[in-house]
Protein backbone atom coordinates (compact mmCIF):
# COMPACT_ATOMS: atom_id res chain seq x y z
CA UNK A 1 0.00 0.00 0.00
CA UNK A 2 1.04 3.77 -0.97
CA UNK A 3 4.69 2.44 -2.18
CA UNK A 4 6.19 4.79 -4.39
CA UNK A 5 9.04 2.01 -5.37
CA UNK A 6 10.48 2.69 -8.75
CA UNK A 7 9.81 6.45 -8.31
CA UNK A 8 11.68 9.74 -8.51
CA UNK A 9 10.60 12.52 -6.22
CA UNK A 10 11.45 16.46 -6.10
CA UNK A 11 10.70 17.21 -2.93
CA UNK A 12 11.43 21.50 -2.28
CA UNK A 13 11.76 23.19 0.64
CA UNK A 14 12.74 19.86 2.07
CA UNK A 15 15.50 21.55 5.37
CA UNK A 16 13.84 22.66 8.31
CA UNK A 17 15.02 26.16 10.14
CA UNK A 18 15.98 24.04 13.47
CA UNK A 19 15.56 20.93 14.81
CA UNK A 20 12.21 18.77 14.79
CA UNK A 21 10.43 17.59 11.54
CA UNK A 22 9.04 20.23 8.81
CA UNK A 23 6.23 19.88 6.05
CA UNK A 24 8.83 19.26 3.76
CA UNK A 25 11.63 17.59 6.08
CA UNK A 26 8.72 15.03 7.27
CA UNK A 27 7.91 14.41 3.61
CA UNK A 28 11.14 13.85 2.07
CA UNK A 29 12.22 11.17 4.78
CA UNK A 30 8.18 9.61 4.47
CA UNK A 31 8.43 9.48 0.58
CA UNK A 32 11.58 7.96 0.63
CA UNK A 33 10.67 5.41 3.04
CA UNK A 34 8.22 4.30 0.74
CA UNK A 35 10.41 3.49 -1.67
CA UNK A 36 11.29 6.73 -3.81
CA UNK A 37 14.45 8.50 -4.20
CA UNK A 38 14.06 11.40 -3.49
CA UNK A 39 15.26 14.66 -4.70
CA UNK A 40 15.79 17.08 -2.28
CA UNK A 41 15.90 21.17 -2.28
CA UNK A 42 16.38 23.92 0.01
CA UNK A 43 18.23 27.52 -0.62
CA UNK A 44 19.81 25.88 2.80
CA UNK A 45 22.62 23.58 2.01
CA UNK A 46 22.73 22.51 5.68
CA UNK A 47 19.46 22.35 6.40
CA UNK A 48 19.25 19.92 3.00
CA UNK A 49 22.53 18.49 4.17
CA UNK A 50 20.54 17.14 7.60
CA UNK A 51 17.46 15.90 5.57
CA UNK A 52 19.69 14.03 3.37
CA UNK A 53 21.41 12.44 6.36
CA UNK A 54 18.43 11.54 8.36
CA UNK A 55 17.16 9.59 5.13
CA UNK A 56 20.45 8.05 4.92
CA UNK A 57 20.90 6.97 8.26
CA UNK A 58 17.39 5.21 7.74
CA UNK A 59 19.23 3.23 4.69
CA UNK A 60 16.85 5.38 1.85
CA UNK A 61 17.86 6.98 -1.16
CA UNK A 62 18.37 10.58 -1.30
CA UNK A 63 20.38 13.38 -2.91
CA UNK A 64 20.40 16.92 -1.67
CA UNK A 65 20.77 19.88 -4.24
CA UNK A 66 20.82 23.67 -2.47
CA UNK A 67 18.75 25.37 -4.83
CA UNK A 68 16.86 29.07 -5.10
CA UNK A 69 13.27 28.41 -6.09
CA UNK A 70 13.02 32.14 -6.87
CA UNK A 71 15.64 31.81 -9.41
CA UNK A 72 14.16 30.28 -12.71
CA UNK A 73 17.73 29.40 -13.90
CA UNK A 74 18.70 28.19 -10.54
CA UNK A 75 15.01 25.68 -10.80
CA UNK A 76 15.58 24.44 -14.01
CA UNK A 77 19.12 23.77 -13.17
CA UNK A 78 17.46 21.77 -10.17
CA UNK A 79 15.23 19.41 -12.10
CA UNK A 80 17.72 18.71 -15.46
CA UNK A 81 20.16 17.68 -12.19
CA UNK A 82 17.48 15.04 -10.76
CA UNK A 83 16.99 13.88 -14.37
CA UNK A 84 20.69 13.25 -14.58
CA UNK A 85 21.48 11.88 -11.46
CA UNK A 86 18.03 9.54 -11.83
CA UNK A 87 16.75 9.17 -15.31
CA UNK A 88 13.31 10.16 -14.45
CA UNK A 89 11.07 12.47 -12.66
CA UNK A 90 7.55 11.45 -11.41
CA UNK A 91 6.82 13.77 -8.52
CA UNK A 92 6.86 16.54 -7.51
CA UNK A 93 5.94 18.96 -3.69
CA UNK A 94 5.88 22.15 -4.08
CA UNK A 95 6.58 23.07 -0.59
CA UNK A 96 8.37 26.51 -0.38
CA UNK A 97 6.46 28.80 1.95
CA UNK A 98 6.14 31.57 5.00
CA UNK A 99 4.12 34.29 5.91
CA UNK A 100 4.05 37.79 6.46
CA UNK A 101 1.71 39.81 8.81
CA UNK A 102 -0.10 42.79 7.03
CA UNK A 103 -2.92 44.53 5.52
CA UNK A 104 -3.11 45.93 2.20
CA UNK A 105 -2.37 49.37 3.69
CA UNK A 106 0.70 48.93 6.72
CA UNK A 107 2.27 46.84 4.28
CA UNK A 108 5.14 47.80 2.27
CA UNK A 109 4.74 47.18 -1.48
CA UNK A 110 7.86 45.06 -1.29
CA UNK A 111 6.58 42.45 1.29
CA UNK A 112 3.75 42.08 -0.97
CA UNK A 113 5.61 41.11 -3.76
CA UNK A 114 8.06 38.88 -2.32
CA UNK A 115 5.01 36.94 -0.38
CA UNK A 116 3.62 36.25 -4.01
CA UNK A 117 6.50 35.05 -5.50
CA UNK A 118 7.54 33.00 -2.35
CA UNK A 119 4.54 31.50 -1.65
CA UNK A 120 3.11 31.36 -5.62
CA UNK A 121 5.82 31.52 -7.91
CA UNK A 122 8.26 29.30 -6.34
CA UNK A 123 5.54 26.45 -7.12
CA UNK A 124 5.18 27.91 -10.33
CA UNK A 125 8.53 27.80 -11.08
CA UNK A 126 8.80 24.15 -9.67
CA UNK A 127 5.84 23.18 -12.48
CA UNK A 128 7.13 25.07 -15.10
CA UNK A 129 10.49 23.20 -15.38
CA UNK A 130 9.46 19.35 -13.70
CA UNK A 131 6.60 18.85 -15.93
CA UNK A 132 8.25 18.93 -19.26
CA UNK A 133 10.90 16.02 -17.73
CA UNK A 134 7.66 14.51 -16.06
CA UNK A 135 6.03 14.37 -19.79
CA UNK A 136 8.89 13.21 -21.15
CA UNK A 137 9.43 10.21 -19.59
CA UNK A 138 6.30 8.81 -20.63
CA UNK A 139 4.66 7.10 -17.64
CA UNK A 140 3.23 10.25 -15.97
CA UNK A 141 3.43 11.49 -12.88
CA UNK A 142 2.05 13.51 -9.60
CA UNK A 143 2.58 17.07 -8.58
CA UNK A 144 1.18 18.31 -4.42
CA UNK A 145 1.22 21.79 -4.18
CA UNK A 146 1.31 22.98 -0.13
CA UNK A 147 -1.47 25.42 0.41
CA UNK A 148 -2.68 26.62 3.97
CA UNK A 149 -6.27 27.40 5.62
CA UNK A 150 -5.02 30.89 5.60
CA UNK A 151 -6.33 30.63 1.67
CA UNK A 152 -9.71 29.25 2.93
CA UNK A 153 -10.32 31.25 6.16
CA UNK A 154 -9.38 34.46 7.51
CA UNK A 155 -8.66 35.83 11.10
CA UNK A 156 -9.01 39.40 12.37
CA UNK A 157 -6.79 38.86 14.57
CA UNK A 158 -3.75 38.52 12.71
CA UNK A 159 -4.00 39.90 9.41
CA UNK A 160 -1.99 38.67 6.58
CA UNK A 161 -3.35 39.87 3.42
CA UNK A 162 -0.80 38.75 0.88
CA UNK A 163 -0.15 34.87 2.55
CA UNK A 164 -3.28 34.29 2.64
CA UNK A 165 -3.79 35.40 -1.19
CA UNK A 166 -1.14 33.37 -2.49
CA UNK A 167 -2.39 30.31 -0.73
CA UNK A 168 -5.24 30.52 -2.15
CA UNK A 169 -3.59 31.14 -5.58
CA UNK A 170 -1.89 27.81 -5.13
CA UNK A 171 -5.45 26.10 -4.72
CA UNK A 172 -6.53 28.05 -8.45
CA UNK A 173 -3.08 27.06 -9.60
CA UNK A 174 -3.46 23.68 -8.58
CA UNK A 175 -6.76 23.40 -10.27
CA UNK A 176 -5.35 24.63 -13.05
CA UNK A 177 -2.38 22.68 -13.66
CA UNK A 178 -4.58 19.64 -13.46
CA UNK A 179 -7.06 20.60 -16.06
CA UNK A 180 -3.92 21.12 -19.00
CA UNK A 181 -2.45 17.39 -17.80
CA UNK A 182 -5.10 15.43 -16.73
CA UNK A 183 -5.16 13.97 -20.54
CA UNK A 184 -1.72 13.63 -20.47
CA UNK A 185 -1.46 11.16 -17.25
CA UNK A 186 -0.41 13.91 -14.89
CA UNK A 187 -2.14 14.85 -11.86
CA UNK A 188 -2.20 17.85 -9.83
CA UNK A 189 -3.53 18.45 -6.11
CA UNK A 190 -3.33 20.32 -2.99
CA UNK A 191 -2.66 19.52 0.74
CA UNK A 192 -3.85 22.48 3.20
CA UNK A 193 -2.30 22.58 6.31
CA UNK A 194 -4.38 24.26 9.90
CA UNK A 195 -2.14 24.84 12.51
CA UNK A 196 0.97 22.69 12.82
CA UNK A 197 3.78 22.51 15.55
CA UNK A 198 6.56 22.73 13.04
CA UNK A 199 9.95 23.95 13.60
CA UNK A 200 8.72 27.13 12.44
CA UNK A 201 6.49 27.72 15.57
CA UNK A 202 9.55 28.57 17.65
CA UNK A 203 11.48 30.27 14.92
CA UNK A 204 9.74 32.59 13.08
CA UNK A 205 5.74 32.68 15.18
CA UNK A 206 7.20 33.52 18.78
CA UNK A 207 9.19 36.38 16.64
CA UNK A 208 6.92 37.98 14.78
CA UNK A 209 3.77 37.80 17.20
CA UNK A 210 6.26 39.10 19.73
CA UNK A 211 5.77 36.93 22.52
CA UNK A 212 7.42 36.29 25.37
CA UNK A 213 6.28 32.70 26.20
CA UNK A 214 6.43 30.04 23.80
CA UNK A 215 4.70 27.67 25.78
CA UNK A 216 1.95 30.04 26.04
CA UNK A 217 1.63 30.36 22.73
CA UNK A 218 1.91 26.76 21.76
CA UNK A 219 -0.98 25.84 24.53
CA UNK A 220 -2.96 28.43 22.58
CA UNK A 221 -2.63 27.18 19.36
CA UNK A 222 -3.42 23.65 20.28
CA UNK A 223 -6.72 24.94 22.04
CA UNK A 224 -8.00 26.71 18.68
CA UNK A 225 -8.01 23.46 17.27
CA UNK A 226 -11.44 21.13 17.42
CA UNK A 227 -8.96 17.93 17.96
CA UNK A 228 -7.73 20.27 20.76
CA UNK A 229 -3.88 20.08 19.30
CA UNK A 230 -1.97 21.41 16.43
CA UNK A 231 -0.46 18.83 13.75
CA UNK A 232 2.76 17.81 12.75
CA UNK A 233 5.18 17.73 9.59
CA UNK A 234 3.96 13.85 9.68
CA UNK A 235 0.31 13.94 9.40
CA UNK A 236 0.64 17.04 6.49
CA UNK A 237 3.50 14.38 4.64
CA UNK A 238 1.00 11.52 4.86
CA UNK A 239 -1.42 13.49 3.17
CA UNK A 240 0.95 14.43 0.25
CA UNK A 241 2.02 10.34 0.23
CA UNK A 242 -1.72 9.59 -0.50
CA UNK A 243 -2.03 12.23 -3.36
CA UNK A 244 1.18 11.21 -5.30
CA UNK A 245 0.59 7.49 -4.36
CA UNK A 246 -1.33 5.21 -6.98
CA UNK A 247 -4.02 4.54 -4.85
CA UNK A 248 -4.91 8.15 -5.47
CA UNK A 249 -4.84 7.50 -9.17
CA UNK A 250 -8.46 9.21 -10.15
CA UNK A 251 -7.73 12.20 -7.84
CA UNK A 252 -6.91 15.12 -9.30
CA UNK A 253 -7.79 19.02 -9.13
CA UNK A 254 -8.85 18.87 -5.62
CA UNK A 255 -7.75 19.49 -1.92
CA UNK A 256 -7.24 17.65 1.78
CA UNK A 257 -7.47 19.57 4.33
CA UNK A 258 -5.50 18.81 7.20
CA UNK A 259 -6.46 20.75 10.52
CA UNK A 260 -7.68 18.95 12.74
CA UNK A 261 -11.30 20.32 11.64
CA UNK A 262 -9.88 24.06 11.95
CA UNK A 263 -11.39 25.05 9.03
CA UNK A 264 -14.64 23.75 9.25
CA UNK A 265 -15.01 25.25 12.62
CA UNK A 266 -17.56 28.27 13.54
CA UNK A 267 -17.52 30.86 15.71
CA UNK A 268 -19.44 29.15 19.40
C-alpha cells in the first residue's frame, strides 16, 4: 500500500530552520521510506545536508541539491540535475512557503511582492520546469502543491493579506495545472495545512507575534483546534504520500485539508 518504489521525487523546501520535523523535512524522509528517491531542495545547504542524512541513516535513497526556487535558472538547473542523477522524474511537492503579517495598507509594497513570488511563484517555477521532464518520460506522474487554511479562512486577529492570497492562488493554480495534464497522465492536487507545531512555531511565530512565552503560545494554538492540538510535519507528509501514491490514481484538481477540523469550525 502507498509504495512509491520505482519512483523519482522532487521534494522543495525539504531543510527545516531548526531541529524537529518540517512539512517538507517530514515528507522527504516519508516518501523515501516508501520506496522513492528522493530529490531534495532547500536555498539551505545545511538544512538539506541534515534531511539528506536523516534519510540516509534510515538506509533510503536521497540526494540533496541547495537550490533558489526564486531563481528560474537556478530551478531548471534543479530538475535537469534530478533527471541526470536519476533518469526520471515522477513527482513533484511544491513546498516553499512563509508568511508575512499585514494589511493591504501597513504593508510595504515590497513584502507584498516577495510573499507572491515565495509563496506562488516558487511552485510555479517548480511546475514550469518538472513537468516537461515529467512528460517526457512517458509514464506520468504527480505534482502536491502545499497550500494553507489561511487561503480558505481568515482571522481578524492577525492579518496577513498577501499569505493568505497566495495560498489561495496555489489552490486556483493547482486546479489549473490539473485541467492542462489530466489527458496527459499527470495529476495535480493540494494539501492544506491548519495549525501545525513545526519547527517554524519557535522560529519565526514567537518572533513575529512578539511573545514572550512560547509555551503560552503553543498551549494556545493547540486549544484553537477542534482535535484540541496542532499537527505535525507527519500527518501534512501523509497526506501528500496519499495524493502522489497510486491509490490516489483518479484524484486530481482537488484538496485535503488537514487541521484537525480548523477550518470547518464556527464561531461558538
Amino acid at each position: 500500500m502507498l509504495s512509491l518504489a520505482g519512483k523519482v521525487a522532487v521534494v522543495t523546501g525539504a531543510g527545516s530552520v531548526g531541529p524537529g520535523w518540517g512539512n517538507g523535512k517530514a515528507t522527504a524522509a516519508l516518501l523515501a521510506r516508501q520506496g522513492a528517491a528522493v530529490f531534495a531542495i532547500d536555498v539551505e545547504p545545511d538544512a538539506v545536508a541534515e534531511t539528506q542524512r536523516l534519510i540516509a541513516e534510515a538506509g533510503d535513497t536521497c540526494v540533496a541539491h541547495r537550490c533558489d526556487m526564486l531563481d528560474s535558472e537556478d530551478v531548471a538547473a534543479a530538475m535537469a540535475a534530478c533527471r541526470d542523477r536519476f533518469g526520471r522524474l515522477d513527482l513533484l511537492v511544491n513546498n516553499v512557503g512563509g508568511s508575512h503579517p499585514g494589511g493591504p495598507v501597513d504593508m510595504p509594497e515590497e513584502v507584498w511582492d516577495r510573499q507572491i513570488d515565495f509563496n506562488l511563484k516558487t511552485a510555479f517555477l517548480g511546475c514550469k520546469h518538472a513537468l516537461p521532464i515529467m512528460e517526457a518520460g512517458g509514464a506520468g506522474g504527480a505534482v502536491v502543491n502545499i497550500s494553507s487554511i489561511a487561503g480558505l479562512r481568515m482571522g481578524a486577529a492577525r492579518v496577513h493579506s498577501a499569505y493568505s492570497a497566495s495560498k489561495a492562488g496555489i489552490i486556483g493554480f493547482s486546479k489549473s495545472v490539473a485541467m492542462a495534464y489530466a489527458a496527459r497522465g499527470i495529476r495535480c492536487n493540494t494539501v492544506v495545512p491548519g495549525l501545525m507545531h513545526t519547527p517554524l512555531v519557535e522560529h519565526r511565530l514567537v518572533r513575529q507575534l512578539g511573545a514572550n512565552d512560547a509555551e503560552a503560545l503553543i498551549a494556545k494554538r493547540h486549544a484553537s483546534v477542534p482535535m484540541g492540538r496542532m499537527g505535525s510535519g507527519w500527518d501534512v507528509a501523509h497526506a501528500v504520500l496519499f495524493l502522489l501514491s497510486d491509490e490516489a490514481k483518479y484524484v486530481t484538481g482537488t484538496e485535503i485539508v488537514v487541521d484537525g477540523g480548523l477550518s470547518a469550525a464556527g464561531p461558538v
